[in-house]
PDB file of N, CA and C in Angstrom:
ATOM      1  N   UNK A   1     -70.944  43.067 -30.659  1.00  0.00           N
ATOM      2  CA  UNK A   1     -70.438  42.787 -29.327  1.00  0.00           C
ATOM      3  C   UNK A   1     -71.179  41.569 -28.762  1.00  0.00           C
ATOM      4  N   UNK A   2     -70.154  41.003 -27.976  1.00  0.00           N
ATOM      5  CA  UNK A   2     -71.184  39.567 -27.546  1.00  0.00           C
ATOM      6  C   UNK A   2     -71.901  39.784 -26.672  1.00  0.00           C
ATOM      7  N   UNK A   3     -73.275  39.406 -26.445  1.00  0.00           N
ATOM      8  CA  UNK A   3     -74.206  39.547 -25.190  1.00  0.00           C
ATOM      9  C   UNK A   3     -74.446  38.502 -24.192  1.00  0.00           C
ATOM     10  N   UNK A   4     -74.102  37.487 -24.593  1.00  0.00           N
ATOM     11  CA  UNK A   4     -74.695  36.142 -23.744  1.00  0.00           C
ATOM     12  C   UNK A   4     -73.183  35.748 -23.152  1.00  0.00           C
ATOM     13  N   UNK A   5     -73.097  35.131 -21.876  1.00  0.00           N
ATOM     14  CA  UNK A   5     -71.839  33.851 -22.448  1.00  0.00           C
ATOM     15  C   UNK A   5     -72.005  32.919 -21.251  1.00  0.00           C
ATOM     16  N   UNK A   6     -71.981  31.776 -21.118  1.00  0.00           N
ATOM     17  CA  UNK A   6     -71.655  30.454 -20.328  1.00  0.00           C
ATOM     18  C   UNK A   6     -70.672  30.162 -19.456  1.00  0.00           C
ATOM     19  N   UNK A   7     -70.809  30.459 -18.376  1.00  0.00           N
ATOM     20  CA  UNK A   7     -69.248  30.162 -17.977  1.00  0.00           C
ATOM     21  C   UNK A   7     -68.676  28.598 -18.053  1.00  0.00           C
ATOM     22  N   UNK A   8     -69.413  27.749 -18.146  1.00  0.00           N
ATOM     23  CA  UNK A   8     -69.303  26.365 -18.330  1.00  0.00           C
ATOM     24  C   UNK A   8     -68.583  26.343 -19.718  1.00  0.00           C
ATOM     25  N   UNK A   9     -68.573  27.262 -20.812  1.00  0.00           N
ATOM     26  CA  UNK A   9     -68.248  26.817 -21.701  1.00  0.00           C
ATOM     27  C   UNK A   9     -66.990  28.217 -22.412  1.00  0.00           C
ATOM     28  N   UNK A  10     -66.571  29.309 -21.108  1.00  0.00           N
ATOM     29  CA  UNK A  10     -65.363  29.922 -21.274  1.00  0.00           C
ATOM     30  C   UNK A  10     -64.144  29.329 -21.128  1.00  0.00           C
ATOM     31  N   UNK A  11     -63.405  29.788 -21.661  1.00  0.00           N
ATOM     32  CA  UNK A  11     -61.460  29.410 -21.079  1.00  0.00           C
ATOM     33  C   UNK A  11     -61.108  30.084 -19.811  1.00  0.00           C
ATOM     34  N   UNK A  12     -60.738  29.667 -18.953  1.00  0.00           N
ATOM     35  CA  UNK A  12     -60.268  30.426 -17.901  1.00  0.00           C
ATOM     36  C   UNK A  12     -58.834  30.750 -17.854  1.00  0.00           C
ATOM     37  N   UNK A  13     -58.754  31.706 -17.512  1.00  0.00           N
ATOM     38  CA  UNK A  13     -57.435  32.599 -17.661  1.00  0.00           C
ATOM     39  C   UNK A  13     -56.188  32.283 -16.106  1.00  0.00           C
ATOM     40  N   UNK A  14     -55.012  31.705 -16.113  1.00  0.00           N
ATOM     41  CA  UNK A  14     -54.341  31.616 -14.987  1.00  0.00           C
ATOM     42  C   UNK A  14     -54.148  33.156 -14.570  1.00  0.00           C
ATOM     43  N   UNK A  15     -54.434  33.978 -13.436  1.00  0.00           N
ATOM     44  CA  UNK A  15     -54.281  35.355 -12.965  1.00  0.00           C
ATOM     45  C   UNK A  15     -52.987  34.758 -11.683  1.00  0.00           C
ATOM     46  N   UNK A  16     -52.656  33.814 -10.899  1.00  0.00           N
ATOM     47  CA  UNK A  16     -51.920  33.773 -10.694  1.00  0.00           C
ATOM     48  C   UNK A  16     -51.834  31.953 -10.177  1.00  0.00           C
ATOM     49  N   UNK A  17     -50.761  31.828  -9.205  1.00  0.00           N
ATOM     50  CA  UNK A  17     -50.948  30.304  -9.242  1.00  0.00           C
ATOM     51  C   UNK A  17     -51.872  29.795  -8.465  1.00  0.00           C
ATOM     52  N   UNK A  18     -53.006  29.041  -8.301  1.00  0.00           N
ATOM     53  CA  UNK A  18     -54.235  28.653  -8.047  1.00  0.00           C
ATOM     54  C   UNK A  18     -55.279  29.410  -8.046  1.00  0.00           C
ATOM     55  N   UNK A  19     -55.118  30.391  -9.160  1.00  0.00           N
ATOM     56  CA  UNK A  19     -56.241  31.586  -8.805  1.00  0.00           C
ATOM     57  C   UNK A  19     -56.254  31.834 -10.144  1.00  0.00           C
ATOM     58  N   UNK A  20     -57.919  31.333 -10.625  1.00  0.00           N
ATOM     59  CA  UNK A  20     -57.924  31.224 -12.528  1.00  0.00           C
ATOM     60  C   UNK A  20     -59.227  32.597 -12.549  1.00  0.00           C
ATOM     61  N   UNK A  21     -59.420  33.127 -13.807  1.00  0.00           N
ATOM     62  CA  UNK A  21     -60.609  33.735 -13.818  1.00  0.00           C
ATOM     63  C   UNK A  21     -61.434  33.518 -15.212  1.00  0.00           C
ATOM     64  N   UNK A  22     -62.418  33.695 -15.077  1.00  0.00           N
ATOM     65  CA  UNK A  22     -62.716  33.113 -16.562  1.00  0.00           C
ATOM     66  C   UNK A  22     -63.176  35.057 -16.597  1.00  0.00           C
ATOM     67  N   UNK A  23     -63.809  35.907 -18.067  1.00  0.00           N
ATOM     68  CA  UNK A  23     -63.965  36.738 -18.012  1.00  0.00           C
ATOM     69  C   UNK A  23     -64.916  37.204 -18.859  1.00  0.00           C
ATOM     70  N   UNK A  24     -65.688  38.204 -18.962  1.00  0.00           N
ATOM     71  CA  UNK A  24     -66.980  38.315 -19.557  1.00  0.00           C
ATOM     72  C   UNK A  24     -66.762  40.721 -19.452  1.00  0.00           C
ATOM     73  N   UNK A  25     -66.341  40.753 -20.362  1.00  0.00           N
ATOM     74  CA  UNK A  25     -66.487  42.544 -20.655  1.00  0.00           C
ATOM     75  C   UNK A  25     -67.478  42.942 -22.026  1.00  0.00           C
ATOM     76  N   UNK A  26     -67.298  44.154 -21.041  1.00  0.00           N
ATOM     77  CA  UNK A  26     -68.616  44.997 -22.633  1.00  0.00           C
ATOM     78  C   UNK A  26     -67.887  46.390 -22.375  1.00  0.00           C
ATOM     79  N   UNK A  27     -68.258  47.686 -23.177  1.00  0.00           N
ATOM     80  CA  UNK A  27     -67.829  48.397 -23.116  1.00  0.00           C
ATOM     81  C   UNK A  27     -67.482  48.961 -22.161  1.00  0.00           C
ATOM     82  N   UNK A  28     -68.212  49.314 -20.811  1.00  0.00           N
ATOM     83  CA  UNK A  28     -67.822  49.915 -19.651  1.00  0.00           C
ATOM     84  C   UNK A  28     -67.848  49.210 -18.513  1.00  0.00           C
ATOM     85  N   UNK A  29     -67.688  48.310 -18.229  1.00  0.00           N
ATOM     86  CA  UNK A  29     -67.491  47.349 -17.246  1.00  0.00           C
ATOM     87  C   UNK A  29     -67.201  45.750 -17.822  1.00  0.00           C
ATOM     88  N   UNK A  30     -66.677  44.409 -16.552  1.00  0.00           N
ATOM     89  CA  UNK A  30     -66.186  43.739 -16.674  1.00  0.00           C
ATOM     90  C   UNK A  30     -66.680  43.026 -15.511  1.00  0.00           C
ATOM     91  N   UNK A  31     -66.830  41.527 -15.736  1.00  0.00           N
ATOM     92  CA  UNK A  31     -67.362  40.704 -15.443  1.00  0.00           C
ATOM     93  C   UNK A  31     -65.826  39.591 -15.023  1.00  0.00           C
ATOM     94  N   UNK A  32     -65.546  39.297 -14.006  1.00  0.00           N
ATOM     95  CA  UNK A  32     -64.364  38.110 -13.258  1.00  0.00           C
ATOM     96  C   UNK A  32     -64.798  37.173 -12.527  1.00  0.00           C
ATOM     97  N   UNK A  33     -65.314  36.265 -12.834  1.00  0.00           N
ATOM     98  CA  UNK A  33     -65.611  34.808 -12.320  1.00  0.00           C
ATOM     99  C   UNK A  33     -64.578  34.022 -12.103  1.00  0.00           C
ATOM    100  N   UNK A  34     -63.834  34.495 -10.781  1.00  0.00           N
ATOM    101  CA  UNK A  34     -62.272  34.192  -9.663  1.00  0.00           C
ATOM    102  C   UNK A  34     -62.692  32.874  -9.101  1.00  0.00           C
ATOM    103  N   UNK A  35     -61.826  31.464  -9.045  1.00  0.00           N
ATOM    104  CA  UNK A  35     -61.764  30.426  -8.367  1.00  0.00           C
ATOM    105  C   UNK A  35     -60.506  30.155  -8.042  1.00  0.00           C
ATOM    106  N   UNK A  36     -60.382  30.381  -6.541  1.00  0.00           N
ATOM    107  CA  UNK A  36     -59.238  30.050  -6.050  1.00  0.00           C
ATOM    108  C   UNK A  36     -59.440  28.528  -4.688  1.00  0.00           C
ATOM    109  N   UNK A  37     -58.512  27.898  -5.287  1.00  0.00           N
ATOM    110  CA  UNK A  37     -58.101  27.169  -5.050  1.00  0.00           C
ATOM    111  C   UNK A  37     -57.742  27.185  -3.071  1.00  0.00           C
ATOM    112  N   UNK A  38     -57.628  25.627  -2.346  1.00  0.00           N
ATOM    113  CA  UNK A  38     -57.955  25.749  -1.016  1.00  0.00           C
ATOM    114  C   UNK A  38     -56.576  26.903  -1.081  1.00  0.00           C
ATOM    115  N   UNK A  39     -56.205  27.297   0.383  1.00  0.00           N
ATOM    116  CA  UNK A  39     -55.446  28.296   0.521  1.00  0.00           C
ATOM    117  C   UNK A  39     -54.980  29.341  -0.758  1.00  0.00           C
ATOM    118  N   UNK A  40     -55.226  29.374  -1.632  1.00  0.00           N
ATOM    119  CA  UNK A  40     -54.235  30.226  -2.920  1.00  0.00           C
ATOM    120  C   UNK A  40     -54.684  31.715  -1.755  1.00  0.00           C
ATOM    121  N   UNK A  41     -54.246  32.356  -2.851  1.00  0.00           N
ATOM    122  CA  UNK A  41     -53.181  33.969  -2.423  1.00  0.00           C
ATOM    123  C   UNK A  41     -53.429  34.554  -3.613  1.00  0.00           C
ATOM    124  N   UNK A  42     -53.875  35.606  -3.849  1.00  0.00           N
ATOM    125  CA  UNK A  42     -53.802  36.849  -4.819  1.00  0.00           C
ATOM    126  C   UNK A  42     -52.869  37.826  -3.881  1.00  0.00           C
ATOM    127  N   UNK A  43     -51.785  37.819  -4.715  1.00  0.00           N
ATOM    128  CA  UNK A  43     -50.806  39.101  -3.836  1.00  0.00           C
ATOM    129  C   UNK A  43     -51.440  40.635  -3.503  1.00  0.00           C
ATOM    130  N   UNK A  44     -50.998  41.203  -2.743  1.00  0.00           N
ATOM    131  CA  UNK A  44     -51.020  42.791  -2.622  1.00  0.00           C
ATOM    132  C   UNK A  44     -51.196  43.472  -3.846  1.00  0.00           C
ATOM    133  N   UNK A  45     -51.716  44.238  -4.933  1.00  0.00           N
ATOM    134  CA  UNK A  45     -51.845  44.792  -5.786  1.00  0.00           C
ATOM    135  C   UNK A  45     -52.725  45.752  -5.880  1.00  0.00           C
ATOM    136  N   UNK A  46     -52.855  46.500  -6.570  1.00  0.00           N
ATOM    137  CA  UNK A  46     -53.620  47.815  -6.500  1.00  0.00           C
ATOM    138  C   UNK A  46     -54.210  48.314  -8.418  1.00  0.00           C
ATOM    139  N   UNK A  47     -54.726  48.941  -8.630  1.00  0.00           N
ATOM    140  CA  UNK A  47     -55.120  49.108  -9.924  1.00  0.00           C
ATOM    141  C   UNK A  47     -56.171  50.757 -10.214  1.00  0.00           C
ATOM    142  N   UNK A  48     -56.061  51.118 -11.137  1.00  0.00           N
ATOM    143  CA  UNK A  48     -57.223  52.367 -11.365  1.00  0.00           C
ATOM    144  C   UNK A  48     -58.603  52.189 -10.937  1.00  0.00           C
ATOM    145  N   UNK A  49     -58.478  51.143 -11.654  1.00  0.00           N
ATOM    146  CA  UNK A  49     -60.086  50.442 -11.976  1.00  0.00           C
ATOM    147  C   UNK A  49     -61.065  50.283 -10.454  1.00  0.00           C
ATOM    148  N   UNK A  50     -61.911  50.734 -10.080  1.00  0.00           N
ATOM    149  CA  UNK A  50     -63.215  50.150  -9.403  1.00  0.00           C
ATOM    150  C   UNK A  50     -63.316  48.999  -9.204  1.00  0.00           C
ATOM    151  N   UNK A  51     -63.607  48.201  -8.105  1.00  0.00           N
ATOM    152  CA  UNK A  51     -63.875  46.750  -8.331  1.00  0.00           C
ATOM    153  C   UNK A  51     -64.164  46.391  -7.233  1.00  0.00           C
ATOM    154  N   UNK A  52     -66.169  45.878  -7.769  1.00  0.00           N
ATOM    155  CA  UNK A  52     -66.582  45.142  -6.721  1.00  0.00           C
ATOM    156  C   UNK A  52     -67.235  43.636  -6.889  1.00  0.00           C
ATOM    157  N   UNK A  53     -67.123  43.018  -5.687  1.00  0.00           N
ATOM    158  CA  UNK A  53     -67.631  41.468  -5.883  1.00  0.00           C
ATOM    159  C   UNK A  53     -68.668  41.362  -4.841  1.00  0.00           C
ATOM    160  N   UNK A  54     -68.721  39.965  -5.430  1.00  0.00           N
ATOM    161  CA  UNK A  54     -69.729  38.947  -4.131  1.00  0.00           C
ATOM    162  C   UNK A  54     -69.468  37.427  -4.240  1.00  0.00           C
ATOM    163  N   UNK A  55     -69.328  37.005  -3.043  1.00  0.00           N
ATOM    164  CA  UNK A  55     -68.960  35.763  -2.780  1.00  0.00           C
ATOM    165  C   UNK A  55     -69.618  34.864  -3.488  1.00  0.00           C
ATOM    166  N   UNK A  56     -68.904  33.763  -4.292  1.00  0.00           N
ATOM    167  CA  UNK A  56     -70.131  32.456  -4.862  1.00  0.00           C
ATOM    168  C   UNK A  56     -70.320  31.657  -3.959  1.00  0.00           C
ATOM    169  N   UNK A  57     -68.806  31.107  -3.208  1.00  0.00           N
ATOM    170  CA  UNK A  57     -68.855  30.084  -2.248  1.00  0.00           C
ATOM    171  C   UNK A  57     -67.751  29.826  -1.829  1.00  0.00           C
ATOM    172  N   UNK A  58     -67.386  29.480  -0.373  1.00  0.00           N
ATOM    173  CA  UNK A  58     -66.282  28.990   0.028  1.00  0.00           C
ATOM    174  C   UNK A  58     -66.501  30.765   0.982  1.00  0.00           C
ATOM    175  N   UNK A  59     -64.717  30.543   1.646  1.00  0.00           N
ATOM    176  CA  UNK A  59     -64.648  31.570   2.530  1.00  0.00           C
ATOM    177  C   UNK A  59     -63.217  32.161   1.791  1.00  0.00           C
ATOM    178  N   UNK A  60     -63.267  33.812   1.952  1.00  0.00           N
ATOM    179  CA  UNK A  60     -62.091  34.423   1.431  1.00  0.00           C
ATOM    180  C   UNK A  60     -61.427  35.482   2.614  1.00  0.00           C
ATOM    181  N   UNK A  61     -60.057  35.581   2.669  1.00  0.00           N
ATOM    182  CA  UNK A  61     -59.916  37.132   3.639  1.00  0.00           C
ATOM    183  C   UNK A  61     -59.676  38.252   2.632  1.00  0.00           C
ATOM    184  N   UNK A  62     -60.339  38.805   3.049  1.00  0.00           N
ATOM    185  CA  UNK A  62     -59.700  40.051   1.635  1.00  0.00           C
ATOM    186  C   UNK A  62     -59.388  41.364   2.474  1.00  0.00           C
ATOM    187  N   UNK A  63     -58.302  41.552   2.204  1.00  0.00           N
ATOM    188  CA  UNK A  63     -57.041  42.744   2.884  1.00  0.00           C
ATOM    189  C   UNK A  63     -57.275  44.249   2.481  1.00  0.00           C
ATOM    190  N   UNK A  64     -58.330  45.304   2.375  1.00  0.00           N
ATOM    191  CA  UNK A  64     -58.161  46.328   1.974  1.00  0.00           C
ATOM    192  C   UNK A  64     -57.653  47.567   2.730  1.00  0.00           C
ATOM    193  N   UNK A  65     -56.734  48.517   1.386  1.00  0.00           N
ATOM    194  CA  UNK A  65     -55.842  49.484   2.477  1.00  0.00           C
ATOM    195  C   UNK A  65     -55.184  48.881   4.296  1.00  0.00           C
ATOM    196  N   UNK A  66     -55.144  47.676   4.143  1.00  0.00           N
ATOM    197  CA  UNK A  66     -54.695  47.018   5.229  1.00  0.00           C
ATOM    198  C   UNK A  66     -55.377  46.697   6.156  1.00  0.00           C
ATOM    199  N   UNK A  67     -57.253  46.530   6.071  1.00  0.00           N
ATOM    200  CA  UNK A  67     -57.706  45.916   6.895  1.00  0.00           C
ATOM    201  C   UNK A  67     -58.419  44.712   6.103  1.00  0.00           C
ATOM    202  N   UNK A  68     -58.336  43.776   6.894  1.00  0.00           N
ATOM    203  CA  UNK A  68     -58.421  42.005   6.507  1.00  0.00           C
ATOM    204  C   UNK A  68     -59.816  41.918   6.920  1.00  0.00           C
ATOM    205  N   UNK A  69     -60.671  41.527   6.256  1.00  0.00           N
ATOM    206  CA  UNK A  69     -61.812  40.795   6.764  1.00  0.00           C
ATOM    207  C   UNK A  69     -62.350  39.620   6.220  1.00  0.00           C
ATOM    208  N   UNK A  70     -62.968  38.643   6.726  1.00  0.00           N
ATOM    209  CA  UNK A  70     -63.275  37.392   6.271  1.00  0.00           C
ATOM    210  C   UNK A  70     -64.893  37.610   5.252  1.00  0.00           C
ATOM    211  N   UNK A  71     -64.615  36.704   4.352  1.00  0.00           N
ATOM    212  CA  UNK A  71     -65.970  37.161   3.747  1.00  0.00           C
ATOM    213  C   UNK A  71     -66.201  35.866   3.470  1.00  0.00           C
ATOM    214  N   UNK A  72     -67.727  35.189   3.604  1.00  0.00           N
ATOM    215  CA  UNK A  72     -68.348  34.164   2.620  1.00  0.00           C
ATOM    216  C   UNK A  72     -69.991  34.768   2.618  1.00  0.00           C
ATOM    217  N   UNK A  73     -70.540  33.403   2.160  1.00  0.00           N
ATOM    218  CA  UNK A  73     -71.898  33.495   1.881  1.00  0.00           C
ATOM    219  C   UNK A  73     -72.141  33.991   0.961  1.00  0.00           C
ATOM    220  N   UNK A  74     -72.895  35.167   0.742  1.00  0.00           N
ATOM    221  CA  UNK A  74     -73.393  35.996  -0.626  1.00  0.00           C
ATOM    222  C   UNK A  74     -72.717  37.297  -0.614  1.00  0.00           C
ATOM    223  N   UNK A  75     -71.970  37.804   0.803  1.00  0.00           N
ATOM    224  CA  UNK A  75     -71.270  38.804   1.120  1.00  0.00           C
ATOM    225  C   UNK A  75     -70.838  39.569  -0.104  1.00  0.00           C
ATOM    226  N   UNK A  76     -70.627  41.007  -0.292  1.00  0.00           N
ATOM    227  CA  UNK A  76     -70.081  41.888  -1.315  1.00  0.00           C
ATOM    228  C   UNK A  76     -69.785  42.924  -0.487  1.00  0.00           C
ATOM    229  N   UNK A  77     -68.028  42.956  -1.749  1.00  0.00           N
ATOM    230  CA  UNK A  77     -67.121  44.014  -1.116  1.00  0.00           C
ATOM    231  C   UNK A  77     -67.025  45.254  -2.475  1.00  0.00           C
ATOM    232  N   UNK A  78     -66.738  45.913  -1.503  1.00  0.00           N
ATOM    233  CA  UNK A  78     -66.171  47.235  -3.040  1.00  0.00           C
ATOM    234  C   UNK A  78     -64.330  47.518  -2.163  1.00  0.00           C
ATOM    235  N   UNK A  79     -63.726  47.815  -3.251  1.00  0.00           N
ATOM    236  CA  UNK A  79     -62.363  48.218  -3.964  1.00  0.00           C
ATOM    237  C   UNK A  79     -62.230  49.379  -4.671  1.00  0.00           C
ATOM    238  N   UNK A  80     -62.118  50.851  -4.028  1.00  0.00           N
ATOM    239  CA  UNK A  80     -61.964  51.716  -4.586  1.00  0.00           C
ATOM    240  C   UNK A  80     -60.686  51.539  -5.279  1.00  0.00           C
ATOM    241  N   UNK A  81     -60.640  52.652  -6.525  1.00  0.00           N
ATOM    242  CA  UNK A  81     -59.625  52.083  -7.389  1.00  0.00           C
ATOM    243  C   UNK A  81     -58.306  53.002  -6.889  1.00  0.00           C
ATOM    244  N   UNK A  82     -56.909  52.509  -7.488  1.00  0.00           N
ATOM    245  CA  UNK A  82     -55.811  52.897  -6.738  1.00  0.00           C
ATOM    246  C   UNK A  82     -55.605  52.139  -5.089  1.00  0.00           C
ATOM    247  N   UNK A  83     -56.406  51.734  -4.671  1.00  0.00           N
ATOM    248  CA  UNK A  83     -56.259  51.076  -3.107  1.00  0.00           C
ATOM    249  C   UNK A  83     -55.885  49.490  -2.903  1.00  0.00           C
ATOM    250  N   UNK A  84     -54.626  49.773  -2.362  1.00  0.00           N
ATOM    251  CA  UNK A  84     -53.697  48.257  -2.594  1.00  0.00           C
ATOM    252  C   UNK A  84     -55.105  46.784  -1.598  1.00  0.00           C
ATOM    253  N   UNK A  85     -54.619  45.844  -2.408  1.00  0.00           N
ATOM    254  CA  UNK A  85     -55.912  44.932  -1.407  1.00  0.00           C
ATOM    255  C   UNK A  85     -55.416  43.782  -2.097  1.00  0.00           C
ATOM    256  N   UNK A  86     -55.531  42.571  -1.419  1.00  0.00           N
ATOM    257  CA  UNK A  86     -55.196  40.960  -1.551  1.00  0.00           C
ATOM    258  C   UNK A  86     -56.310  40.415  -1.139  1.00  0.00           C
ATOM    259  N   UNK A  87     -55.854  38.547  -1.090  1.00  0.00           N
ATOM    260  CA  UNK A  87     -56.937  37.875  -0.944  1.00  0.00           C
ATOM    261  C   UNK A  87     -56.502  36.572  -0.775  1.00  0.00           C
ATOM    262  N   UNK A  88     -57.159  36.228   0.330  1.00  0.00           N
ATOM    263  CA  UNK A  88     -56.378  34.716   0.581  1.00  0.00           C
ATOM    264  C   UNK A  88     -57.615  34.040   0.359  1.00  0.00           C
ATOM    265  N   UNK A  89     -57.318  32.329   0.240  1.00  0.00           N
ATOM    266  CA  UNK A  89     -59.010  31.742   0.113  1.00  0.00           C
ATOM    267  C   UNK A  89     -58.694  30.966   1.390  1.00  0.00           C
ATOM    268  N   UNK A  90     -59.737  30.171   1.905  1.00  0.00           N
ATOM    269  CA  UNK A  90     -59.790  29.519   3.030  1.00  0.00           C
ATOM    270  C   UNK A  90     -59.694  28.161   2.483  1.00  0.00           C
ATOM    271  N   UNK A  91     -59.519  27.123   3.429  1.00  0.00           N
ATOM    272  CA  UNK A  91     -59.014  25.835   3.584  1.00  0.00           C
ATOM    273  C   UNK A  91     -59.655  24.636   2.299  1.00  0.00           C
ATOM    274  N   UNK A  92     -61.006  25.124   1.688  1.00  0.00           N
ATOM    275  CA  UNK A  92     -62.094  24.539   0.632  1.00  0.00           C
ATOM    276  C   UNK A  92     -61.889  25.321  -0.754  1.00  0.00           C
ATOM    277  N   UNK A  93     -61.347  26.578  -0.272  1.00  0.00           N
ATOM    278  CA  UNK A  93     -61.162  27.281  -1.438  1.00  0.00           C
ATOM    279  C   UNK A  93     -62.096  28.505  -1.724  1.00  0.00           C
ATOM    280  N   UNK A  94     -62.736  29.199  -2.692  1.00  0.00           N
ATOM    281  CA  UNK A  94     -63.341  30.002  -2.658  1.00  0.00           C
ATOM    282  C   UNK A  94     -63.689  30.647  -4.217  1.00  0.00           C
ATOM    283  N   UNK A  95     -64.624  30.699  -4.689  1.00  0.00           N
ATOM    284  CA  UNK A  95     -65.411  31.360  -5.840  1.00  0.00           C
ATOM    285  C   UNK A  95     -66.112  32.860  -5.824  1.00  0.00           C
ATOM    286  N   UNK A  96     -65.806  33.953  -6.428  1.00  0.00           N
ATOM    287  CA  UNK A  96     -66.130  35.153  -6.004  1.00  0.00           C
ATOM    288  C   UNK A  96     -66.369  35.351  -7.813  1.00  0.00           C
ATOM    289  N   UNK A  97     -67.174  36.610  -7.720  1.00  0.00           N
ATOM    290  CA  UNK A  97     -67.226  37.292  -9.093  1.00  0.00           C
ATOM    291  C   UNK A  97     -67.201  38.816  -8.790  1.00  0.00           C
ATOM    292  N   UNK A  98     -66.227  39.186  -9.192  1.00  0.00           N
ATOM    293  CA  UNK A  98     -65.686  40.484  -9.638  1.00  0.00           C
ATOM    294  C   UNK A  98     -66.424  41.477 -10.388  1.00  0.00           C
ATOM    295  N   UNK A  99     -66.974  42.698 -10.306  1.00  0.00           N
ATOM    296  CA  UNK A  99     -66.878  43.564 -11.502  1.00  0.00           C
ATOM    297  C   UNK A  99     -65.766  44.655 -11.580  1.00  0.00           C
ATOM    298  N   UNK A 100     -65.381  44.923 -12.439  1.00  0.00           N
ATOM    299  CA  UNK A 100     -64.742  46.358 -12.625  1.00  0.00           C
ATOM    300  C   UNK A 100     -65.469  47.575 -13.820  1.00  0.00           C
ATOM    301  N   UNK A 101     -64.961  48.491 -13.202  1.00  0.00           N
ATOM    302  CA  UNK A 101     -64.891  50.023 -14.146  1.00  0.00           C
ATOM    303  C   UNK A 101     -64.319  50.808 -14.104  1.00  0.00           C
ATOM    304  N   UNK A 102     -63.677  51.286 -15.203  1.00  0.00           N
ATOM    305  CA  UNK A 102     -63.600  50.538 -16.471  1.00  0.00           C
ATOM    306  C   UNK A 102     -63.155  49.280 -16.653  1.00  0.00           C
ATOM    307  N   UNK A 103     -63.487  48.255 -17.850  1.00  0.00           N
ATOM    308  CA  UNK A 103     -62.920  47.243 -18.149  1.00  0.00           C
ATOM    309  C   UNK A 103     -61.589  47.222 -17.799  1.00  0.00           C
ATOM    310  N   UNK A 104     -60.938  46.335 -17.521  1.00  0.00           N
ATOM    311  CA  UNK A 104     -59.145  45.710 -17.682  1.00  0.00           C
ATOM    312  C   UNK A 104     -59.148  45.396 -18.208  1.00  0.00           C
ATOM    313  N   UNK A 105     -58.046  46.475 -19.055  1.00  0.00           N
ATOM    314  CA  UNK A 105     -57.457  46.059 -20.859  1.00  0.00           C
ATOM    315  C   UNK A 105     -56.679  44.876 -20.932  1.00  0.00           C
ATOM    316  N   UNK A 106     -55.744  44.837 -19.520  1.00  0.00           N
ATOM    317  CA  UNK A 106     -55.257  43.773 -19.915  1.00  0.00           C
ATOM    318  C   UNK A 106     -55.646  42.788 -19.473  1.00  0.00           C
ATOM    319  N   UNK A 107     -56.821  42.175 -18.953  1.00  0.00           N
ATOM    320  CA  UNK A 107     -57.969  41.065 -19.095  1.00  0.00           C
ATOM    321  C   UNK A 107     -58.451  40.357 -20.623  1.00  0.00           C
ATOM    322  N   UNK A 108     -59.112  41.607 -21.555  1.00  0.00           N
ATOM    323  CA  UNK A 108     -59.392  41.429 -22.266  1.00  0.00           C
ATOM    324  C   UNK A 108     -58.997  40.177 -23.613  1.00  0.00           C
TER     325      UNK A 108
END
């Protein structure tokens, strides 16, 4: 299993339009290094999986069970799993890293 990895030197994955992730999993969790682009949009969606982040940089709103709050700085959110939630980025854009648990198979 791989242990190390670079994000300078991953492929990043299109997750939707201006919103790439590059990705880093091991057996029970998952690693999402999200750059979205000035305004992009991650739609409404929901999933099993656990999933929490923290801001890299820039400003994001992130919508959970229908309440919106603005996040930057070093800020970290949690995403219970099954609970619908989006994400808009602000006007510069915005860098966040994700974990989940379990991994997303279809990440992988």
């Amino acid at each position: 299993m791989r242990r190390i990895w670079k994000p300078y030197e991953m492929p990043s994955r299109r997750l939707v339009p201006g919103v790439t992730a590059k990705i880093a999993s091991g057996e029970k969790m998952m690693f999402s290094l999200v750059t979205l682009e000035p305004d992009a949009a991650v739609p409404e969606h929901s999933h099993p999986h656990e999933q929490m982040g923290m801001m890299i940089s820039g400003i994001m709103e992130l919508t959970v069970a229908g309440k919106a709050q603005v996040l930057s700085g070093n800020e970290i959110y949690l995403i219970p799993g099954g609970v619908p939630h989006k994400a808009v980025a602000g006007p510069a854009g915005a860098v966040a890293l994700d974990a989940f648990a379990p991994p997303r198979e279809e990440y992988k």
